[in-house]
PDB file of N, CA and C in Angstrom:
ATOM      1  N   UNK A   1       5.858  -6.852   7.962  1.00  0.00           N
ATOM      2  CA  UNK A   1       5.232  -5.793   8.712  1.00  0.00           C
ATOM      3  C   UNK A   1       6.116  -5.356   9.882  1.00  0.00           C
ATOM      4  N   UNK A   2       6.625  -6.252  10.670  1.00  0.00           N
ATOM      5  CA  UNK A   2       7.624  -6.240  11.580  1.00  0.00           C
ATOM      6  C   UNK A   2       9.036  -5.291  11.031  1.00  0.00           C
ATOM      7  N   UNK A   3       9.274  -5.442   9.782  1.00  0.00           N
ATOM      8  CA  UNK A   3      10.329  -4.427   9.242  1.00  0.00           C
ATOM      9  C   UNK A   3       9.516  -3.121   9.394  1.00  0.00           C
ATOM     10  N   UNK A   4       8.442  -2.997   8.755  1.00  0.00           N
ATOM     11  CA  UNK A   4       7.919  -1.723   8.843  1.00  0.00           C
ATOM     12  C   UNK A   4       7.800  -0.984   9.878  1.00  0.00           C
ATOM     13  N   UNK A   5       7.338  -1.695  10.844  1.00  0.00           N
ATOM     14  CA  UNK A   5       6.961  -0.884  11.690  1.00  0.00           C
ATOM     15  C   UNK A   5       8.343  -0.312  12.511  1.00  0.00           C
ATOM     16  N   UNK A   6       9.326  -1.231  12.976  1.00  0.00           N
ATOM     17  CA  UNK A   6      11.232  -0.749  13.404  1.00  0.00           C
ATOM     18  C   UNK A   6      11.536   0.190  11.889  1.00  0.00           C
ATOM     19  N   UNK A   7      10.720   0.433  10.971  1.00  0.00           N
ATOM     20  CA  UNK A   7      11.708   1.546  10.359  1.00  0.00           C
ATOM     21  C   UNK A   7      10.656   2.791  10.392  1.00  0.00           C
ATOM     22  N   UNK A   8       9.240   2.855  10.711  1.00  0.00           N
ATOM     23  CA  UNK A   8       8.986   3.651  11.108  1.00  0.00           C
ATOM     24  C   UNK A   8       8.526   3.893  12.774  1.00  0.00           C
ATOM     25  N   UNK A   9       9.680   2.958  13.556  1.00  0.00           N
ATOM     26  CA  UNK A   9       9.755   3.489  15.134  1.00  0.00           C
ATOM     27  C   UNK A   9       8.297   3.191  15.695  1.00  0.00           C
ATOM     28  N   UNK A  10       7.639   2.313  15.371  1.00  0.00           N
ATOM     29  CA  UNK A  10       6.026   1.980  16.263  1.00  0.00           C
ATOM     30  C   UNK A  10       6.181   0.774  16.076  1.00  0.00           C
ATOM     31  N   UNK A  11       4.367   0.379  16.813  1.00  0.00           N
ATOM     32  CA  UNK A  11       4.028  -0.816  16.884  1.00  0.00           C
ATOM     33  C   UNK A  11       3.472  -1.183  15.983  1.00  0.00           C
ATOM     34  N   UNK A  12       2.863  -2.392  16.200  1.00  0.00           N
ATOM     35  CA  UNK A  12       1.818  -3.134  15.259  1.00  0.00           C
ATOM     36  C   UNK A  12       0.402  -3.044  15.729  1.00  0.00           C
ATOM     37  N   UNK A  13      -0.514  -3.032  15.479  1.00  0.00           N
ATOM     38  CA  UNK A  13      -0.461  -2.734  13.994  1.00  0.00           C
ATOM     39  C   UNK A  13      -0.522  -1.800  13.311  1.00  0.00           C
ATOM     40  N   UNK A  14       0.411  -1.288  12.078  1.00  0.00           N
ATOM     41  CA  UNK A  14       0.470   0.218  12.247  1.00  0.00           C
ATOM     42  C   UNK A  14      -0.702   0.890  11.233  1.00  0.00           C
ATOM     43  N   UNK A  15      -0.672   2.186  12.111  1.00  0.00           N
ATOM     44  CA  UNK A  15      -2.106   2.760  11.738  1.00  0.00           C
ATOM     45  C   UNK A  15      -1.362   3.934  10.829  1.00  0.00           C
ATOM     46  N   UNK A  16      -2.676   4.772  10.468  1.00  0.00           N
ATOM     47  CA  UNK A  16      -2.352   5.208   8.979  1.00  0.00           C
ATOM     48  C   UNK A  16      -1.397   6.537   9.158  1.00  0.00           C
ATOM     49  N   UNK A  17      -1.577   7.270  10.203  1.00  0.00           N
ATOM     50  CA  UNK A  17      -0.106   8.301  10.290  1.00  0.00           C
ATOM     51  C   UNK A  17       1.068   6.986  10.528  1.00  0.00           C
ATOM     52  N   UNK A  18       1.301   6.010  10.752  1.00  0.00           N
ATOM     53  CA  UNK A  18       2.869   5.225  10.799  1.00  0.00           C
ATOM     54  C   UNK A  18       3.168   5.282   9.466  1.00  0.00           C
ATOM     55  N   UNK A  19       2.142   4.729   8.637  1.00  0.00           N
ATOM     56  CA  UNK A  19       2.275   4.356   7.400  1.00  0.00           C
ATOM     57  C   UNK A  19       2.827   5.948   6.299  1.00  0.00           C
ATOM     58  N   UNK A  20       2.225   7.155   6.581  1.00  0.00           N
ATOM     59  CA  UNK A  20       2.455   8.105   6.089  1.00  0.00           C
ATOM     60  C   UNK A  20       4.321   8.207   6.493  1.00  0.00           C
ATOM     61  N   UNK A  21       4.246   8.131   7.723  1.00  0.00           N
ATOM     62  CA  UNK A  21       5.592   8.315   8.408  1.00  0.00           C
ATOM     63  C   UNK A  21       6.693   7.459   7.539  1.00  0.00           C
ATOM     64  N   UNK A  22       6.284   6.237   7.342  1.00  0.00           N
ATOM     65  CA  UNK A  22       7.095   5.102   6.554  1.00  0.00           C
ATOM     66  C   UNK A  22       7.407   5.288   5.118  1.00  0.00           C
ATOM     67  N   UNK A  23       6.615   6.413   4.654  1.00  0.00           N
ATOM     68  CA  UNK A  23       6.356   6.960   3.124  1.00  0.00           C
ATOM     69  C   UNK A  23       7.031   8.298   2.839  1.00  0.00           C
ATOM     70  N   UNK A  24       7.035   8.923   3.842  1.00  0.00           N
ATOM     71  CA  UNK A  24       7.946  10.122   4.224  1.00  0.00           C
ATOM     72  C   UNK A  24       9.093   9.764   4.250  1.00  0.00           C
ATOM     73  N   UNK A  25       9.400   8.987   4.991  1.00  0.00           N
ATOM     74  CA  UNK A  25      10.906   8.551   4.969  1.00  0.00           C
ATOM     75  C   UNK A  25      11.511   7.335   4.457  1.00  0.00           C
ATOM     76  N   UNK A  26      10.671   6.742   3.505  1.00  0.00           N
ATOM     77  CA  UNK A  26      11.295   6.461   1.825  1.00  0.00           C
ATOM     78  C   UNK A  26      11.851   7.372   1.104  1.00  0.00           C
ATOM     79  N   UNK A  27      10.696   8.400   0.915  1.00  0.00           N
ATOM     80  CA  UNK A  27      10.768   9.367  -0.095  1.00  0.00           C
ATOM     81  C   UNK A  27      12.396  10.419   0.457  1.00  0.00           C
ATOM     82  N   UNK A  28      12.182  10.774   1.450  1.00  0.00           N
ATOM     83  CA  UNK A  28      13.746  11.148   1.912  1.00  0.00           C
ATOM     84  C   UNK A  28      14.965  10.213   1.933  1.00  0.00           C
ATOM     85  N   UNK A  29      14.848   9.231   2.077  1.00  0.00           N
ATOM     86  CA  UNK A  29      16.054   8.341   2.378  1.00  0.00           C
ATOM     87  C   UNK A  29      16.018   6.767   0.767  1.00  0.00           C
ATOM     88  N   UNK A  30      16.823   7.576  -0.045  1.00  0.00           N
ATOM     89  CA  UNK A  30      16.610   6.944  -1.826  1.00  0.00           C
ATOM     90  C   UNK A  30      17.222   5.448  -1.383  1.00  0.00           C
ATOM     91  N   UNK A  31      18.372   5.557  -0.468  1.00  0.00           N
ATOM     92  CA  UNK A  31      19.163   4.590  -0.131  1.00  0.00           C
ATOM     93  C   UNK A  31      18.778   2.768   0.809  1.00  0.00           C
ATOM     94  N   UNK A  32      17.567   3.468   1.231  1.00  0.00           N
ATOM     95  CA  UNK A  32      16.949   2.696   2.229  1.00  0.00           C
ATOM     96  C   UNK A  32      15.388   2.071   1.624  1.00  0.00           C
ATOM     97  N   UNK A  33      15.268   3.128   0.331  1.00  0.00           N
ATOM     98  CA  UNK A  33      13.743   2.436  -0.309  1.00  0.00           C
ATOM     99  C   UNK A  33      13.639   1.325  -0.541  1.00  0.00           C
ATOM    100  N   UNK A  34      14.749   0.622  -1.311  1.00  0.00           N
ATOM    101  CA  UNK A  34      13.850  -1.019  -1.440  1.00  0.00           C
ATOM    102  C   UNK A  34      13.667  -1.661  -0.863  1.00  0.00           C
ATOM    103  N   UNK A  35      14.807  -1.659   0.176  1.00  0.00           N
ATOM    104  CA  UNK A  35      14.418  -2.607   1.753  1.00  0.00           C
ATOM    105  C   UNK A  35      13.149  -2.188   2.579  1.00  0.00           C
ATOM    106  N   UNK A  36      12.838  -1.223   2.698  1.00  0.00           N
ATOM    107  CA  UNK A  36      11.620  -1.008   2.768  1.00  0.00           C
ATOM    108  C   UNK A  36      10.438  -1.120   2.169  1.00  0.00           C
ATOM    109  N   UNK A  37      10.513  -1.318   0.342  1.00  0.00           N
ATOM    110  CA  UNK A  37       9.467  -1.129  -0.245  1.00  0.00           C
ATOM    111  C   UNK A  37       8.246  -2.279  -0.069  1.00  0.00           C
ATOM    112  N   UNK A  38       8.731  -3.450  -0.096  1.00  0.00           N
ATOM    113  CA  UNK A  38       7.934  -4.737  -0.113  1.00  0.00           C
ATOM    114  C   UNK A  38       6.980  -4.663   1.698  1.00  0.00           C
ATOM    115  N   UNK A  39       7.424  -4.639   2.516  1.00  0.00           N
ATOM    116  CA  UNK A  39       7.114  -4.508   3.968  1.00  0.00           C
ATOM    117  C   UNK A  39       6.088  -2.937   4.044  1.00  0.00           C
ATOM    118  N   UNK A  40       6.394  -1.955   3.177  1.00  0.00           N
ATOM    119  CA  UNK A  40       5.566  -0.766   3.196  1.00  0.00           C
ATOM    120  C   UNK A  40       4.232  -1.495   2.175  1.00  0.00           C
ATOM    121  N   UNK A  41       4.753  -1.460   1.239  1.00  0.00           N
ATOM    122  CA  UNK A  41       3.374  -1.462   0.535  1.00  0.00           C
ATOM    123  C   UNK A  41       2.538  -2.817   1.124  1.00  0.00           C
ATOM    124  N   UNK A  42       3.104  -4.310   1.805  1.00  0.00           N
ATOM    125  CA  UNK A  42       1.900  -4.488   2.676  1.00  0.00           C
ATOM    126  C   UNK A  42       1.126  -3.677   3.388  1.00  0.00           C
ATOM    127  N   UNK A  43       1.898  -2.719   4.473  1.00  0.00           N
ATOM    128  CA  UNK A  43       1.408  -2.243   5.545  1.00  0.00           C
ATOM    129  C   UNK A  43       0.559  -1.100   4.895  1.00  0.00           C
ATOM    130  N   UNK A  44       0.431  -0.594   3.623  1.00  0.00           N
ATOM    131  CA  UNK A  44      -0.253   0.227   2.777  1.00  0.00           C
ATOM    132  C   UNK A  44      -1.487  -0.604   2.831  1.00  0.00           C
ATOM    133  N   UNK A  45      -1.233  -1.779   2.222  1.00  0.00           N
ATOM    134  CA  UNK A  45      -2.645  -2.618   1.746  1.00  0.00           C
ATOM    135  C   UNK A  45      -3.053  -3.038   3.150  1.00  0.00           C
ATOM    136  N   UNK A  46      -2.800  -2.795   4.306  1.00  0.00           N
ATOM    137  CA  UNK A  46      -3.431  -3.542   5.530  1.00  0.00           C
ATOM    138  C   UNK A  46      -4.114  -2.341   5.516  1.00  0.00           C
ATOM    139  N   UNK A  47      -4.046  -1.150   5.195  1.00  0.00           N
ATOM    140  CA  UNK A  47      -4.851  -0.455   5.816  1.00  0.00           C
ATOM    141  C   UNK A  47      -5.828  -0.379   4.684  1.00  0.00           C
ATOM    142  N   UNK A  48      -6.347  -1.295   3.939  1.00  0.00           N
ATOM    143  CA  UNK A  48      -7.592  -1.604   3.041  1.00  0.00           C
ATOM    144  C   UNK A  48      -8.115  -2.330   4.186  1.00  0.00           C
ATOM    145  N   UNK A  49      -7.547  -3.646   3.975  1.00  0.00           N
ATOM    146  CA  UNK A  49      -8.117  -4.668   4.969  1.00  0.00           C
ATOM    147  C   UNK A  49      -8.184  -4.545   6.146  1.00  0.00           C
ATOM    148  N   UNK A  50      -7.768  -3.290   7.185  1.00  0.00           N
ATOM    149  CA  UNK A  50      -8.419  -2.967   8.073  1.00  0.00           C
ATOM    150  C   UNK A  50     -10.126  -2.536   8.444  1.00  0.00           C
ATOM    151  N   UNK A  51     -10.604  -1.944   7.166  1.00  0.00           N
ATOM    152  CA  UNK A  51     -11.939  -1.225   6.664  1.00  0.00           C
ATOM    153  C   UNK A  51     -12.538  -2.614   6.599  1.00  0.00           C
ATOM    154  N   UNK A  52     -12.193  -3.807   6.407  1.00  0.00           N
ATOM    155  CA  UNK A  52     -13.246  -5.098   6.069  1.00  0.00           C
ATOM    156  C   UNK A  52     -13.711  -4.666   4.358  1.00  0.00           C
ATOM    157  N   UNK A  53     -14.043  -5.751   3.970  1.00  0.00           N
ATOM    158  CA  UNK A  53     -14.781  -5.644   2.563  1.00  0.00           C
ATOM    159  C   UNK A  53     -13.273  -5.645   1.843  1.00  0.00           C
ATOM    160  N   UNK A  54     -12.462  -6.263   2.044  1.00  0.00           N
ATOM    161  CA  UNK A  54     -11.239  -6.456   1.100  1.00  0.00           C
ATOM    162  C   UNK A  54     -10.375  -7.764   1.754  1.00  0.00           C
ATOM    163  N   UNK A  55      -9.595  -8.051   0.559  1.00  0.00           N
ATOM    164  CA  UNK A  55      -8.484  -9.197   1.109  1.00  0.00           C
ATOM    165  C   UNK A  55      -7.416  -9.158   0.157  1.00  0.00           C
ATOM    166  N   UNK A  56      -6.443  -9.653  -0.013  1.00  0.00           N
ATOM    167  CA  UNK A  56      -5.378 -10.065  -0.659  1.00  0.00           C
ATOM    168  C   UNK A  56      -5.247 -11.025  -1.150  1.00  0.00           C
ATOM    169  N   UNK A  57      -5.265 -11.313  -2.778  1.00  0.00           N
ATOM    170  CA  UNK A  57      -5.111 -11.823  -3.540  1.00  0.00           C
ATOM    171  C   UNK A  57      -3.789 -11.896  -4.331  1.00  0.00           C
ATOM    172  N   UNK A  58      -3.516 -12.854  -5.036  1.00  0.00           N
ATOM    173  CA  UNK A  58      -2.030 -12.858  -5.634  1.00  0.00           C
ATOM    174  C   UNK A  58      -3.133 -12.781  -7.601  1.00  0.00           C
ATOM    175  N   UNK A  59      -2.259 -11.655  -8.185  1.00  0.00           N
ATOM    176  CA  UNK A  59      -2.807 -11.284  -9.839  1.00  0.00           C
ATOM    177  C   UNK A  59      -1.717 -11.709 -10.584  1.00  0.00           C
ATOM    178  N   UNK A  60      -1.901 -12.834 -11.161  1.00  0.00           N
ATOM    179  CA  UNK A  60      -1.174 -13.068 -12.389  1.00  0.00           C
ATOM    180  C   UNK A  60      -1.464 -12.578 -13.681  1.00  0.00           C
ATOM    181  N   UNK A  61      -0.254 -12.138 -14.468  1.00  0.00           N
ATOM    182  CA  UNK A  61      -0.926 -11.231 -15.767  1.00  0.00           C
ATOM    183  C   UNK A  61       0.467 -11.517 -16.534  1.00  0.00           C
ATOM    184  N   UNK A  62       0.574 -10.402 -17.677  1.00  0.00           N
ATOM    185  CA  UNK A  62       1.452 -10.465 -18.508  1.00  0.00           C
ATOM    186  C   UNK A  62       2.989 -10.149 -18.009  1.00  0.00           C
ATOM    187  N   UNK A  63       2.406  -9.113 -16.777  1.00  0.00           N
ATOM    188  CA  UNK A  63       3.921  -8.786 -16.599  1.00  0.00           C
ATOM    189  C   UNK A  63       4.526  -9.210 -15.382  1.00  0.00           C
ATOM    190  N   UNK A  64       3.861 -10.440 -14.597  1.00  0.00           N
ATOM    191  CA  UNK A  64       4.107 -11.230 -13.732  1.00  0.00           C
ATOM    192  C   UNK A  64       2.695 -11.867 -12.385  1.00  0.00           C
ATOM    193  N   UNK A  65       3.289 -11.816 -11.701  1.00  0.00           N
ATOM    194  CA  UNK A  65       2.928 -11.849 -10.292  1.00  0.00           C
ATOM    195  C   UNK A  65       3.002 -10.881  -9.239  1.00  0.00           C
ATOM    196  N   UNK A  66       2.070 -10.533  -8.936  1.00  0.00           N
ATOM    197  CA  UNK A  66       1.945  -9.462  -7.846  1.00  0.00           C
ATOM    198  C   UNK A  66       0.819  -9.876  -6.662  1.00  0.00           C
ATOM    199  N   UNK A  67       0.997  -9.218  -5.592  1.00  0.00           N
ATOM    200  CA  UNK A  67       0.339  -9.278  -4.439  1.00  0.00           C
ATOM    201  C   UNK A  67      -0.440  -8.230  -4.631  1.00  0.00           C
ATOM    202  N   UNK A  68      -2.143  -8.436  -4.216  1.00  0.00           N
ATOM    203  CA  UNK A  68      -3.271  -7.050  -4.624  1.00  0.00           C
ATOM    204  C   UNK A  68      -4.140  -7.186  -3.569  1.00  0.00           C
ATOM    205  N   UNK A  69      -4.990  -6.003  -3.897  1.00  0.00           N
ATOM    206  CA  UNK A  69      -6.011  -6.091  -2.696  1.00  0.00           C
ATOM    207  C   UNK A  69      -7.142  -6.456  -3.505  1.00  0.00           C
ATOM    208  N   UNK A  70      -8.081  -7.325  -3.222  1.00  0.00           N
ATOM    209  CA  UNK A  70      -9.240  -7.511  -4.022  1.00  0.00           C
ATOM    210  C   UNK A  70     -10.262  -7.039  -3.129  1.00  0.00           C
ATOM    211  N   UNK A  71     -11.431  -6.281  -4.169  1.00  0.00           N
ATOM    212  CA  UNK A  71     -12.816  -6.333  -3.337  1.00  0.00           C
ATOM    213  C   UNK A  71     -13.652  -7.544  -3.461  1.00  0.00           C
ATOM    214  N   UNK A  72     -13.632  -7.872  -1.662  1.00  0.00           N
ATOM    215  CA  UNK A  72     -14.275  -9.329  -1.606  1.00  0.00           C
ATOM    216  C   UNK A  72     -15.050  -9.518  -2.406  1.00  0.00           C
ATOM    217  N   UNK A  73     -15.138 -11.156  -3.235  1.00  0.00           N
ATOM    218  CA  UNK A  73     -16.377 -11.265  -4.050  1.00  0.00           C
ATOM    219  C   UNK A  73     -16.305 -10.529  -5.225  1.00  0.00           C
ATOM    220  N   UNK A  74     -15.279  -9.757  -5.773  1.00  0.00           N
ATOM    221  CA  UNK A  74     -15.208  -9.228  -6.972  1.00  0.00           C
ATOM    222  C   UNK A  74     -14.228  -9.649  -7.685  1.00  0.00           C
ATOM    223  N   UNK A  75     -13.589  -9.234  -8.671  1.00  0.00           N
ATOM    224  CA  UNK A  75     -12.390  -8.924  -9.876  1.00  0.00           C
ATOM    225  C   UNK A  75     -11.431  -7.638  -9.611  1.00  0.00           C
ATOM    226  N   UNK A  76     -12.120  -7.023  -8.583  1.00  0.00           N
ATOM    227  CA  UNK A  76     -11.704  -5.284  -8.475  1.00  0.00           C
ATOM    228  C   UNK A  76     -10.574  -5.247  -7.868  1.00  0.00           C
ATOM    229  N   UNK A  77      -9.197  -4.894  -8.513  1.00  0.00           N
ATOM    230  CA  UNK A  77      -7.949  -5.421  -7.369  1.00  0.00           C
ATOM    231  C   UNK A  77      -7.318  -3.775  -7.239  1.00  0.00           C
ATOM    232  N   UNK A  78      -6.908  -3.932  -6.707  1.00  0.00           N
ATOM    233  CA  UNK A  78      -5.178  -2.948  -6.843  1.00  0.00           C
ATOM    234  C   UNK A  78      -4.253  -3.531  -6.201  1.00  0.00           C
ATOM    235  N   UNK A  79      -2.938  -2.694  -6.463  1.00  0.00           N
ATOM    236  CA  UNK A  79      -2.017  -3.136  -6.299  1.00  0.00           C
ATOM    237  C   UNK A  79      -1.264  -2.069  -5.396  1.00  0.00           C
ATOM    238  N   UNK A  80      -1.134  -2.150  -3.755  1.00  0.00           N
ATOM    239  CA  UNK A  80      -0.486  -1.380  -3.291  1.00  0.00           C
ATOM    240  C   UNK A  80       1.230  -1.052  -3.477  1.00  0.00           C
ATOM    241  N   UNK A  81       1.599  -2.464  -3.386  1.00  0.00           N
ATOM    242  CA  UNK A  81       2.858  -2.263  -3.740  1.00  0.00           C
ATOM    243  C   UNK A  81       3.345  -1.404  -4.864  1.00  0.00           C
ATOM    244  N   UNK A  82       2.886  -1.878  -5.837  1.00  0.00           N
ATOM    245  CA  UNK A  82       2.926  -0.528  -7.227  1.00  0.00           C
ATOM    246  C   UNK A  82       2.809   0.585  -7.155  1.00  0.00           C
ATOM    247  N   UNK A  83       1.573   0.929  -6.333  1.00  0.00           N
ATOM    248  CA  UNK A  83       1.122   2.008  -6.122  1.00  0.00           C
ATOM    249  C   UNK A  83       2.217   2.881  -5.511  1.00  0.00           C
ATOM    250  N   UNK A  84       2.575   2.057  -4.339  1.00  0.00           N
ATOM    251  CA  UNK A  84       3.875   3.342  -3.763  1.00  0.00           C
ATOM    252  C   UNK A  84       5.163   3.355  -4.543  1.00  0.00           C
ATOM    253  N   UNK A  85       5.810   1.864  -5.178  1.00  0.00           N
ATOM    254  CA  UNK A  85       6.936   1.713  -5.774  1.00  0.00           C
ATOM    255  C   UNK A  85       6.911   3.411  -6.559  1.00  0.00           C
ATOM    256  N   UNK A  86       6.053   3.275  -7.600  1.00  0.00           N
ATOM    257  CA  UNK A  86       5.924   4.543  -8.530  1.00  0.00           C
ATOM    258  C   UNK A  86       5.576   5.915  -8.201  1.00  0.00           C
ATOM    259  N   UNK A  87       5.273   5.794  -6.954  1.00  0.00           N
ATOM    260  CA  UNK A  87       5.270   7.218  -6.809  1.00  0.00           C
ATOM    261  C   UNK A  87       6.498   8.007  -5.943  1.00  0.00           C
ATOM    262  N   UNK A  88       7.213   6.556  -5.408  1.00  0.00           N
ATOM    263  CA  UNK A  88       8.413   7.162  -4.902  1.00  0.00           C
ATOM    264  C   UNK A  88       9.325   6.856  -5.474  1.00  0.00           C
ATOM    265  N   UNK A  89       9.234   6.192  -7.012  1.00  0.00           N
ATOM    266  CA  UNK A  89      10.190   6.688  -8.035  1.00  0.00           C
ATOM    267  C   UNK A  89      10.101   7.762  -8.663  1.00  0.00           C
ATOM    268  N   UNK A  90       8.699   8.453  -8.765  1.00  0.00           N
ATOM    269  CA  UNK A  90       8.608   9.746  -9.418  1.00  0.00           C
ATOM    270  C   UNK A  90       8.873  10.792  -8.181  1.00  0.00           C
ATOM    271  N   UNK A  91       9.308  10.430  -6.811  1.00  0.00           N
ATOM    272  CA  UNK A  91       9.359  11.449  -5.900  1.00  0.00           C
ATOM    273  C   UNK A  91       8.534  12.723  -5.748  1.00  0.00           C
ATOM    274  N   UNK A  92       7.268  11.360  -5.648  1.00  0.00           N
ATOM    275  CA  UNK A  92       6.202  12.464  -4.971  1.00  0.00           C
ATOM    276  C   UNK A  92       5.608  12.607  -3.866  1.00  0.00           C
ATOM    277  N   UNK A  93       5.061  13.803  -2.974  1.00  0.00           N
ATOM    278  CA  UNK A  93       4.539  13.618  -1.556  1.00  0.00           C
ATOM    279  C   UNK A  93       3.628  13.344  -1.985  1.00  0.00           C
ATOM    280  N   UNK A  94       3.389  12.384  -1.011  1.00  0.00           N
ATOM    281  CA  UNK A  94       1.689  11.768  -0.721  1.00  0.00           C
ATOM    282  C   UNK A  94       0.849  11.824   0.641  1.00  0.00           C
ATOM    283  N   UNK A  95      -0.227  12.515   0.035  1.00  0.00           N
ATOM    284  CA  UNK A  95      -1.187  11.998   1.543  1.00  0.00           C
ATOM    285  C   UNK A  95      -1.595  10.206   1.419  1.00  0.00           C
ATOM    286  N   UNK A  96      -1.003   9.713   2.488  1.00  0.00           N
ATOM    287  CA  UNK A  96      -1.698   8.394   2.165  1.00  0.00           C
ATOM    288  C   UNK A  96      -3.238   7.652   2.178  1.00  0.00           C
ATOM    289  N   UNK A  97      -3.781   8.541   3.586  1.00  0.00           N
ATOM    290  CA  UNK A  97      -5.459   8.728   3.803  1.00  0.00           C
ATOM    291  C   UNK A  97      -5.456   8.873   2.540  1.00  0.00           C
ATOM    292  N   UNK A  98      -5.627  10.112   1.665  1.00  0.00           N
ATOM    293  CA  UNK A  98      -6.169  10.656   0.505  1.00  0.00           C
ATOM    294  C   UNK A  98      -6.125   9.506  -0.479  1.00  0.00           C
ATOM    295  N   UNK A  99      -4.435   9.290  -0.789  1.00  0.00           N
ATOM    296  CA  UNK A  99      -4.887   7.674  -1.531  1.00  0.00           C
ATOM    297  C   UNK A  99      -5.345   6.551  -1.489  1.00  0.00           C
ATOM    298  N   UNK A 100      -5.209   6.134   0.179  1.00  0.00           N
ATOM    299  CA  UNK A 100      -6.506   4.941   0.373  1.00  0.00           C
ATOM    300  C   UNK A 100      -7.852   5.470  -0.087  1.00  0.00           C
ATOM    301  N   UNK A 101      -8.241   6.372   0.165  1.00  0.00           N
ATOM    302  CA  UNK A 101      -9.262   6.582   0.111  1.00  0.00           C
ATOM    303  C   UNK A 101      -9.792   7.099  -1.523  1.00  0.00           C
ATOM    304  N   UNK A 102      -9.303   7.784  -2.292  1.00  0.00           N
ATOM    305  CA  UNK A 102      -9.195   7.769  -3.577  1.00  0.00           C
ATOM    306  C   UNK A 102      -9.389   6.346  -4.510  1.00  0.00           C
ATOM    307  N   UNK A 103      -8.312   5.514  -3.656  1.00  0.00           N
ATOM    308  CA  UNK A 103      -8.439   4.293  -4.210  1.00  0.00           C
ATOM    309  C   UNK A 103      -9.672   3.627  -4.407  1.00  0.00           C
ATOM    310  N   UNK A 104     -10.443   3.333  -2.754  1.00  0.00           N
ATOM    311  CA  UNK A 104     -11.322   2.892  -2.271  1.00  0.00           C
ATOM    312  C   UNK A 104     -12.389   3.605  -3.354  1.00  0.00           C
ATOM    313  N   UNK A 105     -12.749   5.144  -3.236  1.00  0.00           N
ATOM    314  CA  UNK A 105     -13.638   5.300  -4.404  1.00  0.00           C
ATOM    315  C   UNK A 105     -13.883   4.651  -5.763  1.00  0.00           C
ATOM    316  N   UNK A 106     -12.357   4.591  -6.139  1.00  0.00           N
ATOM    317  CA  UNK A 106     -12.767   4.126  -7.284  1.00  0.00           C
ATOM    318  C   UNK A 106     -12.655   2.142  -7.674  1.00  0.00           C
ATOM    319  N   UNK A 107     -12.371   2.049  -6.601  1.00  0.00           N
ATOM    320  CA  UNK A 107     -12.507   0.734  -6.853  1.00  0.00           C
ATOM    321  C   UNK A 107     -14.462   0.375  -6.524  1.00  0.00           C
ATOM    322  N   UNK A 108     -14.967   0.776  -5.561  1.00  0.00           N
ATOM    323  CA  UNK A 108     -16.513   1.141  -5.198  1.00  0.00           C
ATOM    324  C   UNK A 108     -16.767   1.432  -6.973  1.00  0.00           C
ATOM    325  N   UNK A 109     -16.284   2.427  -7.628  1.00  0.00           N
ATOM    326  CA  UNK A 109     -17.221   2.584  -9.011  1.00  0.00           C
ATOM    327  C   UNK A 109     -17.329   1.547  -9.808  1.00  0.00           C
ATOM    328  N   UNK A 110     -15.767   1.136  -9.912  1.00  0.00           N
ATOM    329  CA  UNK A 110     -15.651  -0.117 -11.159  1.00  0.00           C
ATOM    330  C   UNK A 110     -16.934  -1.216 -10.598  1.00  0.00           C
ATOM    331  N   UNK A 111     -17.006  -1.546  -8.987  1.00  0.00           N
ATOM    332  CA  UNK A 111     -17.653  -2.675  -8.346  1.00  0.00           C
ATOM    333  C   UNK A 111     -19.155  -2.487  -9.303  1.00  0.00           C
ATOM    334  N   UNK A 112     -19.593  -1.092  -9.709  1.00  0.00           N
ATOM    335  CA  UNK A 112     -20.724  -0.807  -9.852  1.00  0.00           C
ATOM    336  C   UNK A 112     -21.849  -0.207  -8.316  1.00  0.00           C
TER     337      UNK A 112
END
């Protein structure tokens, strides 16, 4: 998180325009993404677990090990890290609000 926040110039803990800021300038700077990627997509998933009603879980599956956000008390995960890896390999802008929050919906449906 401490990387994150010195590459997007704030403090801790960073709130959700840093995080946009940190995603912006992945997506501009191809050279600097992976060192950034692991330290962003925490600071992506903190801003689940800022809202309460989530935590971080480690998902083992077929195609490894990953770090996720689970809804407490459920099965319901995602995976932030993924989430941004792929969209700033497909070099796309993102609102990040919009995708927490997108997310959050639909993880709320699967919950039932």
């Amino acid at each position: 998180m401490a990387e994150a926040a010195r590459a997007a110039d704030c403090g801790l803990p960073l709130k959700l325009q840093d995080v946009q800021s940190l995603y912006d300038l992945a997506l501009s700077e191809r050279d600097r993404r992976n060192e950034l990627l692991a330290s962003f997509g925490v600071a992506f998933g903190e801003l689940f677990i800022s809202l309460g009603d989530y935590e971080w879980v480690h998902v083992t599956d077929e195609y490894g090990r990953e770090l996720s956000i689970a809804v407490i008390g459920t099965d319901t995960v995602c995976h932030p890290i993924s989430m941004i890896d792929k969209r700033l390999e497909r070099g796309e802008t993102v609102d990040i609000e919009w995708l927490r929050e997108a997310t959050i919906s639909h993880m709320q449906r699967l919950c039932g």
